[in-house]
N, C-alpha and C. Protein backbone atom coordinates (compact mmCIF):
# COMPACT_ATOMS: atom_id res chain seq x y z
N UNK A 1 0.82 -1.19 0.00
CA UNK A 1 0.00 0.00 0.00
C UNK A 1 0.87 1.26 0.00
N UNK A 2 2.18 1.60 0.69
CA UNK A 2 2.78 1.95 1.07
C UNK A 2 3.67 2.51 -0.53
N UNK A 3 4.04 1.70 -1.00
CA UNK A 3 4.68 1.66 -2.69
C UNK A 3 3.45 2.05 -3.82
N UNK A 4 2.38 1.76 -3.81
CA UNK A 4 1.23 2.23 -4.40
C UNK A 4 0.97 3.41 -4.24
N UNK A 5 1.28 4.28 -2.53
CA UNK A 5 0.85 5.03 -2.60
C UNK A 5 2.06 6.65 -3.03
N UNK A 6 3.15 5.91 -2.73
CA UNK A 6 4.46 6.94 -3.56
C UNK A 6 4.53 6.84 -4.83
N UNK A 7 4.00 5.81 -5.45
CA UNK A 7 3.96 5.64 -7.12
C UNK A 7 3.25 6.49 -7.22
N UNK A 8 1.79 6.82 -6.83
CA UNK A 8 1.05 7.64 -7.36
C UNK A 8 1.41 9.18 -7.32
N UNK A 9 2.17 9.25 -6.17
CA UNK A 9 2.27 10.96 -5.81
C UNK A 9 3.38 11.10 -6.70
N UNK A 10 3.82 10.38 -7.24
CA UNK A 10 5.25 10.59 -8.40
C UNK A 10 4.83 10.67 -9.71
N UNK A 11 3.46 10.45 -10.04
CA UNK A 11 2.73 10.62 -11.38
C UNK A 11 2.95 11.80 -11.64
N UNK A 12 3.01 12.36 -12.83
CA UNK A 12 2.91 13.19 -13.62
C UNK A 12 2.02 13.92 -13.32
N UNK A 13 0.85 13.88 -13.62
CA UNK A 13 -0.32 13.78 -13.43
C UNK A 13 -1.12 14.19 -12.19
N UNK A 14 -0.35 13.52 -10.67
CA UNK A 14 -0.77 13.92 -9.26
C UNK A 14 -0.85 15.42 -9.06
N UNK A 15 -0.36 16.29 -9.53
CA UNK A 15 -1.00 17.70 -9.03
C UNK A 15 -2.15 18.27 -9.47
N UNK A 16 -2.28 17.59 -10.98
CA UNK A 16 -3.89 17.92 -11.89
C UNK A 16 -4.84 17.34 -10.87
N UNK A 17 -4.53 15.98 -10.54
CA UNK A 17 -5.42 15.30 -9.83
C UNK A 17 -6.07 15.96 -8.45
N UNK A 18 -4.79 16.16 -8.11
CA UNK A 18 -5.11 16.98 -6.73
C UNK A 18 -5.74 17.60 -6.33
N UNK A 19 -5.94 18.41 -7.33
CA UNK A 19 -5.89 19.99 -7.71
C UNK A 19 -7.80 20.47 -7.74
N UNK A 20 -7.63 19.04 -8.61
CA UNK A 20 -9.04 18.75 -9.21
C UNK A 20 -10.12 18.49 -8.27
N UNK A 21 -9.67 17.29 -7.08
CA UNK A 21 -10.40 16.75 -6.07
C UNK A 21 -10.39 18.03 -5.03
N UNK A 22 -9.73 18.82 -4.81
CA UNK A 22 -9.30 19.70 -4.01
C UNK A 22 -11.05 20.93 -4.46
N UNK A 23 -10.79 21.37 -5.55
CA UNK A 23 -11.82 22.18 -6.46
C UNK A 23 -12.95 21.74 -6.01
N UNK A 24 -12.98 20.26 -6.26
CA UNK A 24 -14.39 19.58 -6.12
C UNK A 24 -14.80 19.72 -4.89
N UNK A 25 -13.90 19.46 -3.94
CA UNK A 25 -14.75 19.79 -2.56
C UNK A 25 -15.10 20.87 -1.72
N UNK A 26 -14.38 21.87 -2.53
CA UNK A 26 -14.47 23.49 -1.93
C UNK A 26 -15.98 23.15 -2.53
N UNK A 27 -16.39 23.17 -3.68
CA UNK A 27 -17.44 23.19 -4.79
C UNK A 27 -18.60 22.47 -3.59
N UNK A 28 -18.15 21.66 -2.99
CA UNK A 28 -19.40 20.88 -2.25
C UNK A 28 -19.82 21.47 -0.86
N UNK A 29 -18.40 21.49 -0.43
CA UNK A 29 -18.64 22.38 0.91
C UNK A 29 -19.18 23.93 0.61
N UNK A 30 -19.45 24.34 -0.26
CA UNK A 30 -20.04 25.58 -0.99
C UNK A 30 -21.38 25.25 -0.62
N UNK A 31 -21.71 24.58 -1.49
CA UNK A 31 -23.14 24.29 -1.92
C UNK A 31 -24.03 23.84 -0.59
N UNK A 32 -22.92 23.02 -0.24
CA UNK A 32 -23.51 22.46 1.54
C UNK A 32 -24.09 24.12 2.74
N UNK A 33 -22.95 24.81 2.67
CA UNK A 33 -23.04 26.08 3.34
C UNK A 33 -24.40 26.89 2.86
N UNK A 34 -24.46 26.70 1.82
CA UNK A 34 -25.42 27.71 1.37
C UNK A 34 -27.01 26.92 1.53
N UNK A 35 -26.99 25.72 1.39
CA UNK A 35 -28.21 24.77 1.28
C UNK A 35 -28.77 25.30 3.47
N UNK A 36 -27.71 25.23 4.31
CA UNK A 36 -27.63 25.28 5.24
C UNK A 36 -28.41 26.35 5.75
N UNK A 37 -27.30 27.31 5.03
CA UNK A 37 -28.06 28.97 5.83
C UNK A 37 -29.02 29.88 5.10
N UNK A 38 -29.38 29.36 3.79
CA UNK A 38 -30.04 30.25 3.10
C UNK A 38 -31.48 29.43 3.41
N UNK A 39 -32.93 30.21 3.42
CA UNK A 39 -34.01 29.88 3.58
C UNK A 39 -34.64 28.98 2.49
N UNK A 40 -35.06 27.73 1.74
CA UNK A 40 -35.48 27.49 1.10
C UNK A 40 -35.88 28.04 -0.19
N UNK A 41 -36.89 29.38 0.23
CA UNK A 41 -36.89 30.11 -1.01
C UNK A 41 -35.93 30.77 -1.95
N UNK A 42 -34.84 31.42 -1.13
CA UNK A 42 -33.95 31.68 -1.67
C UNK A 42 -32.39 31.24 -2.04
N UNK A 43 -32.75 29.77 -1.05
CA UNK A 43 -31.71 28.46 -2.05
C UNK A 43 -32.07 28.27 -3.77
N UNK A 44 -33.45 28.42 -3.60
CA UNK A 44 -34.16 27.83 -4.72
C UNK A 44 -33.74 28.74 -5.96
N UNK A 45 -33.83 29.67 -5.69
CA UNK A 45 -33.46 31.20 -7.12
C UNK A 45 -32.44 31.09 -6.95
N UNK A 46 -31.77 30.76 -5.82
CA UNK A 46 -29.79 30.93 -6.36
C UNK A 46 -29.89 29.40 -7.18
N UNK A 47 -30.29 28.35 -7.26
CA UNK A 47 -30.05 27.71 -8.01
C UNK A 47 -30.29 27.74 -8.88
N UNK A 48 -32.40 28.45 -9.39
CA UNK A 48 -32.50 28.27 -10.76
C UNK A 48 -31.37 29.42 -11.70
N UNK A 49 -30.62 30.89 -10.67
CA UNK A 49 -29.79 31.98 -10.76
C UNK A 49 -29.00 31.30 -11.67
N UNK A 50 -28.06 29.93 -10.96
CA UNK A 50 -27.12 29.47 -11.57
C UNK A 50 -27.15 28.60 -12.62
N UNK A 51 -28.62 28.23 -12.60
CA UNK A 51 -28.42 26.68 -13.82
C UNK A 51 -29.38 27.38 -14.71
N UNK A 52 -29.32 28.64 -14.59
CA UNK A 52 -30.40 28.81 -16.05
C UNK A 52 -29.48 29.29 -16.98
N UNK A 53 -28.27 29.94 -17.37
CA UNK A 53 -27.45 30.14 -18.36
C UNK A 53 -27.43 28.46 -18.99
N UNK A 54 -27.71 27.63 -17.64
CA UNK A 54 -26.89 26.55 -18.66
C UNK A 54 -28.24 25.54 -19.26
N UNK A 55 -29.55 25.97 -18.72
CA UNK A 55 -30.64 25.25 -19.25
C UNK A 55 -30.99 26.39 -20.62
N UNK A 56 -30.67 27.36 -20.61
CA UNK A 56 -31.15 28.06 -22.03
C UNK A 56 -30.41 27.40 -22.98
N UNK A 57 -29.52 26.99 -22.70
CA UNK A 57 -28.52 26.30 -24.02
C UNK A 57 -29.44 25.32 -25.04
């Protein structure tokens, strides 16, 4: 496990990766925070806010 796991951090590749998973969870712990403290109604418009550029497509 130990050799598996220095092979990987020696990839090429391991800082994209990182980098990536790293992004992703700011991205969740985001969404979590806001689901949290914002009132229902206005979770709801920040979402349709954000996904309607991408539903007009």
């Amino acid at each position: 496990m130990k050799q598996l796991l220095s092979k990987l951090i020696r990839e090429d590749n391991f800082l994209s990766l990182a980098g990536n998973l790293l992004i992703a969870l700011i991205g969740v712990g985001g969404f979590a925070i806001l689901a949290r403290s914002l009132p229902k109604e206005a979770f709801g418009q920040w979402v349709l806010f954000i996904a309607g550029p991408r539903l007009s497509k």
